[in-house]
N, C-alpha and C. Protein backbone atom coordinates (compact mmCIF):
# COMPACT_ATOMS: atom_id res chain seq x y z
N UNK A 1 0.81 -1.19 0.00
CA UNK A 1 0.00 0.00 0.00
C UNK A 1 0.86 1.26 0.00
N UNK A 2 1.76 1.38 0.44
CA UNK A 2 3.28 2.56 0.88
C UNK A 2 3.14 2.67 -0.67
N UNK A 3 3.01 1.72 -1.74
CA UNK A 3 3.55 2.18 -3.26
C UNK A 3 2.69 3.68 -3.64
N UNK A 4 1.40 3.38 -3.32
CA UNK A 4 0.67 4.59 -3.29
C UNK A 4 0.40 5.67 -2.91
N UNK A 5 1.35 6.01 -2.30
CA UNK A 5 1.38 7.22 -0.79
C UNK A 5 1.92 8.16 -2.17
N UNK A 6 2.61 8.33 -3.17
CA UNK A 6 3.19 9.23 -3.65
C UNK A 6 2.04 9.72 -4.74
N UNK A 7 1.30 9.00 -5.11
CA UNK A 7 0.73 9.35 -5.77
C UNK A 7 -0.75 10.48 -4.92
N UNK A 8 -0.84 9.85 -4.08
CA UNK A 8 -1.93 11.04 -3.31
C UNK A 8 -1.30 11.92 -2.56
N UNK A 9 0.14 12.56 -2.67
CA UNK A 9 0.68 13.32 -1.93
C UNK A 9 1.50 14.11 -3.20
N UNK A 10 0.99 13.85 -4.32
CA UNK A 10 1.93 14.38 -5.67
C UNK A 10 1.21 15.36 -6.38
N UNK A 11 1.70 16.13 -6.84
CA UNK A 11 1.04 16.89 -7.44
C UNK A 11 -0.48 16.94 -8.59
N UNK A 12 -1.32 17.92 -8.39
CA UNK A 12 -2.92 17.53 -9.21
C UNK A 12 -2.53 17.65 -10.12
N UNK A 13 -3.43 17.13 -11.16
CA UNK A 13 -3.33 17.13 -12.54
C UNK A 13 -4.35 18.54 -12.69
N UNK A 14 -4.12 18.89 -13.40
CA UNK A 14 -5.41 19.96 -13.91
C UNK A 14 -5.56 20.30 -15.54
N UNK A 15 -6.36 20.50 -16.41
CA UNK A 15 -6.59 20.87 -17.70
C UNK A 15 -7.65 21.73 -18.17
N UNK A 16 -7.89 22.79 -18.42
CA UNK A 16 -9.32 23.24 -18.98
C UNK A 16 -9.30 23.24 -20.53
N UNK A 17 -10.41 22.33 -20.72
CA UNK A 17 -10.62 21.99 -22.22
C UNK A 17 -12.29 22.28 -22.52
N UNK A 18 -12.15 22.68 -23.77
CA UNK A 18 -13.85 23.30 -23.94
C UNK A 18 -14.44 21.56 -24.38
N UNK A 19 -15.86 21.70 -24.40
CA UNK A 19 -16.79 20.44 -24.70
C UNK A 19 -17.23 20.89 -26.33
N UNK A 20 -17.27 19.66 -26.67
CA UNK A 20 -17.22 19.97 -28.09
C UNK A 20 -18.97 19.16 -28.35
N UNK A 21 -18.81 18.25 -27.71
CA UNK A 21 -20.16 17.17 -27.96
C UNK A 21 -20.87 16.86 -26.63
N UNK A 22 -21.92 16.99 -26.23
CA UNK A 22 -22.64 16.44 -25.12
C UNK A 22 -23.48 15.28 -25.37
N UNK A 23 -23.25 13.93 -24.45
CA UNK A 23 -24.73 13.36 -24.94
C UNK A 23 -25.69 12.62 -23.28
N UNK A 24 -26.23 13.38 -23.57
CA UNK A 24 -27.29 12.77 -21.88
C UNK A 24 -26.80 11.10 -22.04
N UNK A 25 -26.96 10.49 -20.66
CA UNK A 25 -27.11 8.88 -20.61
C UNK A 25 -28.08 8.15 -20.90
N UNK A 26 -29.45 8.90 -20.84
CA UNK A 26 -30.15 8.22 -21.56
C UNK A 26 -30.38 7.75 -22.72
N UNK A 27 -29.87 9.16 -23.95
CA UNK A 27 -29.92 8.28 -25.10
C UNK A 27 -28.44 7.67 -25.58
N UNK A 28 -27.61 7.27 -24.74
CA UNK A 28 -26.47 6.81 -25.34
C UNK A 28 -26.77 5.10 -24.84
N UNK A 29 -26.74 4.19 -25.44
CA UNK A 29 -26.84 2.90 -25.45
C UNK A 29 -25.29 2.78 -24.28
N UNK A 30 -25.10 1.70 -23.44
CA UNK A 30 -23.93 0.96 -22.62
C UNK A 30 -23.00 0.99 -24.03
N UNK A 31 -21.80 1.09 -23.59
CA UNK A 31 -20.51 0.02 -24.68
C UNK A 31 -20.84 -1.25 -24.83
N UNK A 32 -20.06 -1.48 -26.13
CA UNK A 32 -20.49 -2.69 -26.62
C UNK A 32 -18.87 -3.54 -27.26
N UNK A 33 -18.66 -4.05 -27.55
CA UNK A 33 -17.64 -5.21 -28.31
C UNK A 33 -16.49 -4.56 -27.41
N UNK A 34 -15.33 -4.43 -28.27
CA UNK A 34 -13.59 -4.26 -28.35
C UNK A 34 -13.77 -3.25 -27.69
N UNK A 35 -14.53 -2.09 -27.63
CA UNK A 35 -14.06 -0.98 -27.10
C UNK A 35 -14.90 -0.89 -25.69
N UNK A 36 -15.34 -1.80 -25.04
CA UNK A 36 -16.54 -1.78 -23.60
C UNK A 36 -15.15 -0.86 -22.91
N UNK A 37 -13.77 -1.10 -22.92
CA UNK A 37 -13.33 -0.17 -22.00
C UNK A 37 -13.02 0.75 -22.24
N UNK A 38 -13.35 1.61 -22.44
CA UNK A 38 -13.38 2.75 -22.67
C UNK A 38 -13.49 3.80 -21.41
N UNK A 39 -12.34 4.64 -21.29
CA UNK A 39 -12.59 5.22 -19.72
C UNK A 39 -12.32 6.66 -19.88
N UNK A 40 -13.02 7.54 -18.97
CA UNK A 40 -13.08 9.26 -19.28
C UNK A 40 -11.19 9.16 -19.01
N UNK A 41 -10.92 10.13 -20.38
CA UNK A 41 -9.31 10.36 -20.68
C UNK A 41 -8.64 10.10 -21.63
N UNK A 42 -9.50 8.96 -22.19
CA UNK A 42 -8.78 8.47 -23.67
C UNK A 42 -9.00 9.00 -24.63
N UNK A 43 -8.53 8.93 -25.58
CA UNK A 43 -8.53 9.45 -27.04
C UNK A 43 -9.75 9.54 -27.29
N UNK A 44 -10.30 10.61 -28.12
CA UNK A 44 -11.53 10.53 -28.94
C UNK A 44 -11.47 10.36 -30.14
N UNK A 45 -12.42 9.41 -30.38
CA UNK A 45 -12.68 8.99 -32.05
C UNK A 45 -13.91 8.67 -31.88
N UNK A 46 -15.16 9.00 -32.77
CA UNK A 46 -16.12 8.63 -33.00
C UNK A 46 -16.92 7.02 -32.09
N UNK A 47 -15.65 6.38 -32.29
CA UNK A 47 -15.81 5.10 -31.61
C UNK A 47 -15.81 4.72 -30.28
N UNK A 48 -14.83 5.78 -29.71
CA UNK A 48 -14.53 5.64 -28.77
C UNK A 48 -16.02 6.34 -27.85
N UNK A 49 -15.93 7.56 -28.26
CA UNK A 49 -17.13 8.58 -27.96
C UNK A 49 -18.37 7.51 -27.69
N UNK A 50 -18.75 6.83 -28.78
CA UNK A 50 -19.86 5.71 -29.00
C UNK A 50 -19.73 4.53 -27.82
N UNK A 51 -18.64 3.78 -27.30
CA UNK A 51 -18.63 3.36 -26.54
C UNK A 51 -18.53 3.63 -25.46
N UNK A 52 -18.49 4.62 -25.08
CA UNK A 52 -17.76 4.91 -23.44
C UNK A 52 -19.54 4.74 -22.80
N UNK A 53 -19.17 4.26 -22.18
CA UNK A 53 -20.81 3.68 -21.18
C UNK A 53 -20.48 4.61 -19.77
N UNK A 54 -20.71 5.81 -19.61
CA UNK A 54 -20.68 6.59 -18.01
C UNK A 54 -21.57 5.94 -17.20
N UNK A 55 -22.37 4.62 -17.12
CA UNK A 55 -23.45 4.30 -16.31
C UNK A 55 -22.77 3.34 -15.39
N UNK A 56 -21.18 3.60 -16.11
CA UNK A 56 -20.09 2.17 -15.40
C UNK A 56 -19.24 2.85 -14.85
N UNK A 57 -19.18 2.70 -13.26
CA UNK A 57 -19.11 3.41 -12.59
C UNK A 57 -16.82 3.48 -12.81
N UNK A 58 -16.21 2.20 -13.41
CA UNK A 58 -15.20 2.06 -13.87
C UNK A 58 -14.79 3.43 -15.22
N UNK A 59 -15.92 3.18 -15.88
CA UNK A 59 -15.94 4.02 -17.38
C UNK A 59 -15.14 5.33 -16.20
N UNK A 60 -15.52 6.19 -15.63
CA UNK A 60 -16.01 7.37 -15.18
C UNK A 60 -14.31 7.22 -14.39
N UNK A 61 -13.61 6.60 -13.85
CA UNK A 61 -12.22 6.81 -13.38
C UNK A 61 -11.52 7.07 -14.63
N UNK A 62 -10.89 8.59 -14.28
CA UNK A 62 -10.02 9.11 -15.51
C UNK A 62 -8.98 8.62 -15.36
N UNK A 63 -8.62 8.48 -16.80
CA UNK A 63 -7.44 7.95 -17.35
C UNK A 63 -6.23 9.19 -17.25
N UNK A 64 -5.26 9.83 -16.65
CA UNK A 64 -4.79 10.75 -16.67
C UNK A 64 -3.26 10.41 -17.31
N UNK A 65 -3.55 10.79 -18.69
CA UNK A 65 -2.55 10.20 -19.68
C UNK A 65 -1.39 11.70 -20.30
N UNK A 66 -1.98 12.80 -19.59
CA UNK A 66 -1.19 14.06 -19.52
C UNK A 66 -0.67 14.87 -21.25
N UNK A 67 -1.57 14.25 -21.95
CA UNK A 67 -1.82 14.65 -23.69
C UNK A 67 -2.71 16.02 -23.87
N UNK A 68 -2.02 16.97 -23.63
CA UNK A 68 -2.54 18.54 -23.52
C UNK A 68 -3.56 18.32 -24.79
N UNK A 69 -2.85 17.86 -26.31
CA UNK A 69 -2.59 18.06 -27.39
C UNK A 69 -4.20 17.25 -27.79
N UNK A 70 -4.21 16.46 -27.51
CA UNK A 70 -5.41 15.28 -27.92
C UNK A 70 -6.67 15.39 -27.20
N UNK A 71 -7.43 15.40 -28.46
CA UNK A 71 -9.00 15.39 -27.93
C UNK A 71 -9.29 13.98 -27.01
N UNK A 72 -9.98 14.40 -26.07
CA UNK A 72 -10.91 13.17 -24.99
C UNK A 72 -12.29 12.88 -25.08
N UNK A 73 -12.10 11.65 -24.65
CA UNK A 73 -13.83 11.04 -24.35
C UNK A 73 -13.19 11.75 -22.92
N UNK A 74 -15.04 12.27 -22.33
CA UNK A 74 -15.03 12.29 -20.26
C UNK A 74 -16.32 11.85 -19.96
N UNK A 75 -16.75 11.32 -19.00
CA UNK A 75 -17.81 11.31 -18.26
C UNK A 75 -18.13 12.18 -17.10
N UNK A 76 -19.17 13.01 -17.00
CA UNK A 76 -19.59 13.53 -15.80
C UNK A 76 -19.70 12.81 -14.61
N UNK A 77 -19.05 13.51 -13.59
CA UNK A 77 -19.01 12.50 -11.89
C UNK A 77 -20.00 11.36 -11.47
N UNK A 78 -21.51 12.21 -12.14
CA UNK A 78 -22.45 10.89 -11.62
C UNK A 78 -22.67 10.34 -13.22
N UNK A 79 -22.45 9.95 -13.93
CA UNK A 79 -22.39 9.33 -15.22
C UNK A 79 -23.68 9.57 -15.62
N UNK A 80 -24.29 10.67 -16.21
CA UNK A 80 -25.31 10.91 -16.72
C UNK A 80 -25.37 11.74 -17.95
N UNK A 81 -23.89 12.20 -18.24
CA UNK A 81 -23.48 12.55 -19.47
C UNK A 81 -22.32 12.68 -19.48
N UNK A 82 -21.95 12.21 -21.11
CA UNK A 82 -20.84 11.83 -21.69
C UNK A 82 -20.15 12.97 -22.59
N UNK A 83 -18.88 13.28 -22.76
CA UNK A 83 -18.45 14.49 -23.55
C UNK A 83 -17.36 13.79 -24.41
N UNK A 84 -17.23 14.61 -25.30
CA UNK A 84 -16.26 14.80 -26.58
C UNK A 84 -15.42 16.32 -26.05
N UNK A 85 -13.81 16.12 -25.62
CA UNK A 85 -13.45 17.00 -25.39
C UNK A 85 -12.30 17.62 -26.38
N UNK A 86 -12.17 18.73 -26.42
CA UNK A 86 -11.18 19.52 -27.19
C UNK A 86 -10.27 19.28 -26.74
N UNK A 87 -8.45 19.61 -27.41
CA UNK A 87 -7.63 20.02 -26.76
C UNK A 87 -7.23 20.29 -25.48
N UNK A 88 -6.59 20.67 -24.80
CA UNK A 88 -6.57 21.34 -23.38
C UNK A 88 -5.65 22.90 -23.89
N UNK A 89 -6.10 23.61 -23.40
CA UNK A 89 -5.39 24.98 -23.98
C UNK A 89 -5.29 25.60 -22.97
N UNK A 90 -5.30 25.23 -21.68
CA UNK A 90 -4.75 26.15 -20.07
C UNK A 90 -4.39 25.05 -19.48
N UNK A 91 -3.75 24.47 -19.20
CA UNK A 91 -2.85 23.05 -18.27
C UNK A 91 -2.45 23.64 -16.79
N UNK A 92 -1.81 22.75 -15.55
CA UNK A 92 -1.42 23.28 -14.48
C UNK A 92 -0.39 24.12 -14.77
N UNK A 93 0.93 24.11 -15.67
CA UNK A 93 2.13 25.28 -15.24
C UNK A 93 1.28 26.28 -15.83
N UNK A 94 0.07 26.97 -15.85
CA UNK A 94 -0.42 27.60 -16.71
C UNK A 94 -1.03 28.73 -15.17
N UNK A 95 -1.13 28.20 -13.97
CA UNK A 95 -2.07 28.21 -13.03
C UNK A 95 -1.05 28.70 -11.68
N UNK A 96 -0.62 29.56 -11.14
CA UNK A 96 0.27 30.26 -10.21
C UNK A 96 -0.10 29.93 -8.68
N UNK A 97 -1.39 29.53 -8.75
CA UNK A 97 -2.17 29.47 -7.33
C UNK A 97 -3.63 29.52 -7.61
N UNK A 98 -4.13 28.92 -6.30
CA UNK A 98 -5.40 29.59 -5.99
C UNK A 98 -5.94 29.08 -4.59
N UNK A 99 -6.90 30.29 -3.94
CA UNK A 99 -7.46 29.89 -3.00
C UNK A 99 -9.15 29.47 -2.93
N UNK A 100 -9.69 29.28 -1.50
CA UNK A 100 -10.94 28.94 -1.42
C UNK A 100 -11.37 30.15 -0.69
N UNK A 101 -12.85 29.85 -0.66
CA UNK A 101 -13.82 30.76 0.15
C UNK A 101 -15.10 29.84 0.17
N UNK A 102 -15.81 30.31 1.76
CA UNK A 102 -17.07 29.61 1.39
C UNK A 102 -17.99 30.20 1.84
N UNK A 103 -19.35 30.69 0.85
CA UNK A 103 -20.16 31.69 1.77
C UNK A 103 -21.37 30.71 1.53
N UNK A 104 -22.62 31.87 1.50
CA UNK A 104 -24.04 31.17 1.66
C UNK A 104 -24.56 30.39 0.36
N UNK A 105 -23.48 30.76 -0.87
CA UNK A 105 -23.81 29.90 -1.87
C UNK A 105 -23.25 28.77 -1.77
N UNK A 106 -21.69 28.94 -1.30
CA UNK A 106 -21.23 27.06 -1.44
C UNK A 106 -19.76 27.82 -1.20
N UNK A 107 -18.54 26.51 -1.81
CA UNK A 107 -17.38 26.98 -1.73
C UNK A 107 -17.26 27.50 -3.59
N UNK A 108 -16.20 28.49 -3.20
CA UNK A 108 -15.51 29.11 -4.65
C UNK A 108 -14.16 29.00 -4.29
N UNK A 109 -13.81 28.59 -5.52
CA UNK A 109 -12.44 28.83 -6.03
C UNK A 109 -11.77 29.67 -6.64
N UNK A 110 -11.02 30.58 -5.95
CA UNK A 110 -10.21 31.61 -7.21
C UNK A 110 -8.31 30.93 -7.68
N UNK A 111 -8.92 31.17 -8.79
CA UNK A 111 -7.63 30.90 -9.62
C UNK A 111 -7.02 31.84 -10.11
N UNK A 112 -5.60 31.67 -9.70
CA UNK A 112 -4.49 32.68 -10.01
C UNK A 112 -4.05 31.97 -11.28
N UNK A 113 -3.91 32.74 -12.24
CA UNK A 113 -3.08 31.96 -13.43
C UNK A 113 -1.67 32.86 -13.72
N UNK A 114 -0.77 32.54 -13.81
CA UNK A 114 0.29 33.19 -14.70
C UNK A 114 0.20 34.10 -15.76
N UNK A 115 0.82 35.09 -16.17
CA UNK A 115 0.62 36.22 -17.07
C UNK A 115 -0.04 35.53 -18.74
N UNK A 116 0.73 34.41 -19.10
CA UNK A 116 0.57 33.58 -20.44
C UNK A 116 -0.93 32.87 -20.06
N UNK A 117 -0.73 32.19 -18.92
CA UNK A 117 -2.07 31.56 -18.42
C UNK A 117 -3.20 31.94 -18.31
N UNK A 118 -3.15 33.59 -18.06
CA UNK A 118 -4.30 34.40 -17.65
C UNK A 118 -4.72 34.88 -19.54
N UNK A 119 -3.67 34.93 -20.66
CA UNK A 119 -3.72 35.03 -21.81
C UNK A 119 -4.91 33.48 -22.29
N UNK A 120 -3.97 32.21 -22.09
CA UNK A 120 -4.62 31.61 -22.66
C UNK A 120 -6.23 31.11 -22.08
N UNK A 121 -5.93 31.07 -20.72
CA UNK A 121 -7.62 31.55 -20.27
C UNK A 121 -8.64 32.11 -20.92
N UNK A 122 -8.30 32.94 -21.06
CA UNK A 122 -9.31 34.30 -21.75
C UNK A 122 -9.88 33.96 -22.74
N UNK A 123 -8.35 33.06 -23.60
CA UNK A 123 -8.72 33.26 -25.46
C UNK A 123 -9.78 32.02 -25.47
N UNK A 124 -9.60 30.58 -24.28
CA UNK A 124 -10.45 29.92 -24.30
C UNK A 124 -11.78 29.94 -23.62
N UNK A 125 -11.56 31.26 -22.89
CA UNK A 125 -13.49 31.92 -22.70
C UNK A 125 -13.85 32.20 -24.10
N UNK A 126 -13.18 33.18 -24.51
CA UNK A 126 -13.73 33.98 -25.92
C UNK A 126 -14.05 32.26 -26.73
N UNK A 127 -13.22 31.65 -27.10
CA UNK A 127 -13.61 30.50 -27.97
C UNK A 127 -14.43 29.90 -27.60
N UNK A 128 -14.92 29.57 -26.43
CA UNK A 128 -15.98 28.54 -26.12
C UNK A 128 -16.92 28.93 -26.08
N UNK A 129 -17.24 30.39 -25.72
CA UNK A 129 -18.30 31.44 -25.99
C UNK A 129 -19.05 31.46 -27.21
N UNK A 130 -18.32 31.69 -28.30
CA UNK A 130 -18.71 31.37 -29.39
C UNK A 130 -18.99 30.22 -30.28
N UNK A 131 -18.52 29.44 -29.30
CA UNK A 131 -18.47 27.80 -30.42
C UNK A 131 -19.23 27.58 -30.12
N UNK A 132 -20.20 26.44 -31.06
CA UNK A 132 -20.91 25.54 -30.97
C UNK A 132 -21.21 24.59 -30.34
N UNK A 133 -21.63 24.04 -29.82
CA UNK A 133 -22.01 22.68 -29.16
C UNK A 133 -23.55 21.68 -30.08
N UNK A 134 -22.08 20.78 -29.54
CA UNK A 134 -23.26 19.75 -30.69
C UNK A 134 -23.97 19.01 -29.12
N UNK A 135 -25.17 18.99 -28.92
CA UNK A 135 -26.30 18.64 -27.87
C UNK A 135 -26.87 17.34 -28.86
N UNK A 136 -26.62 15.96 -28.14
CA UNK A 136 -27.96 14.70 -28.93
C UNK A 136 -28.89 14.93 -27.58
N UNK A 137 -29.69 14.67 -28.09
CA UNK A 137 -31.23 14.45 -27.17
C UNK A 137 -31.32 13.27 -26.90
């Protein structure tokens, strides 16, 4: 068990990537054949997207494979929808700090980003703002 101590005492992963595709759990059928494993983190391809079953509570443990560059399948925490993700275009060295607060709405997080970070932030508000989202029903 000691093998694991480094890993929950090591540094977070973090990525902000825009959603490109949403699909509720209801109308997405379970995975099926070669690809049933399919887990939020992996590569996206049409196929992959198609199989990933979020109703499995396995599907939904991310794969943290640290590919800024490459689009992802993810599942939402309680597996009730599935995403097609973009790129990552703000990563952790991107991110300087941040603290908490907690008032009568809940807790917030403020994030400090780095001068480039606080750049590429922005450009991926402005982009996601405007993009599209493909929604299945």
């Amino acid at each position: 068990m000691t093998h694991a101590l480094p890993l929950l005492i090591g540094p977070g992963h973090l990525e902000f990537r825009r959603v490109v595709e949403a699909e509720p759990l209801a109308s997405s059928p379970p995975g099926t054949g070669s690809l049933a494993d399919v887990h939020s983190g992996d590569p996206h391809t049409p196929a992959t997207f198609a199989a990933l079953d979020c109703a499995n509570p396995q599907a939904r443990v991310a794969v943290v494979r640290d590919v800024p560059g490459e689009e992802v399948v993810a599942c939402d925490r309680l597996g009730t929808e599935k995403y097609h993700l973009a790129m990552a275009k703000v990563v952790g060295t991107d991110v300087k700090g941040a603290t908490t607060s907690t008032d009568q709405l809940g807790t917030q997080i403020d994030v400090l980003f780095t001068g480039d970070g606080q750049s590429r932030f922005t450009h991926l508000t402005r982009e996601t703002f405007g993009a599209p989202l493909t929604r299945r029903p």
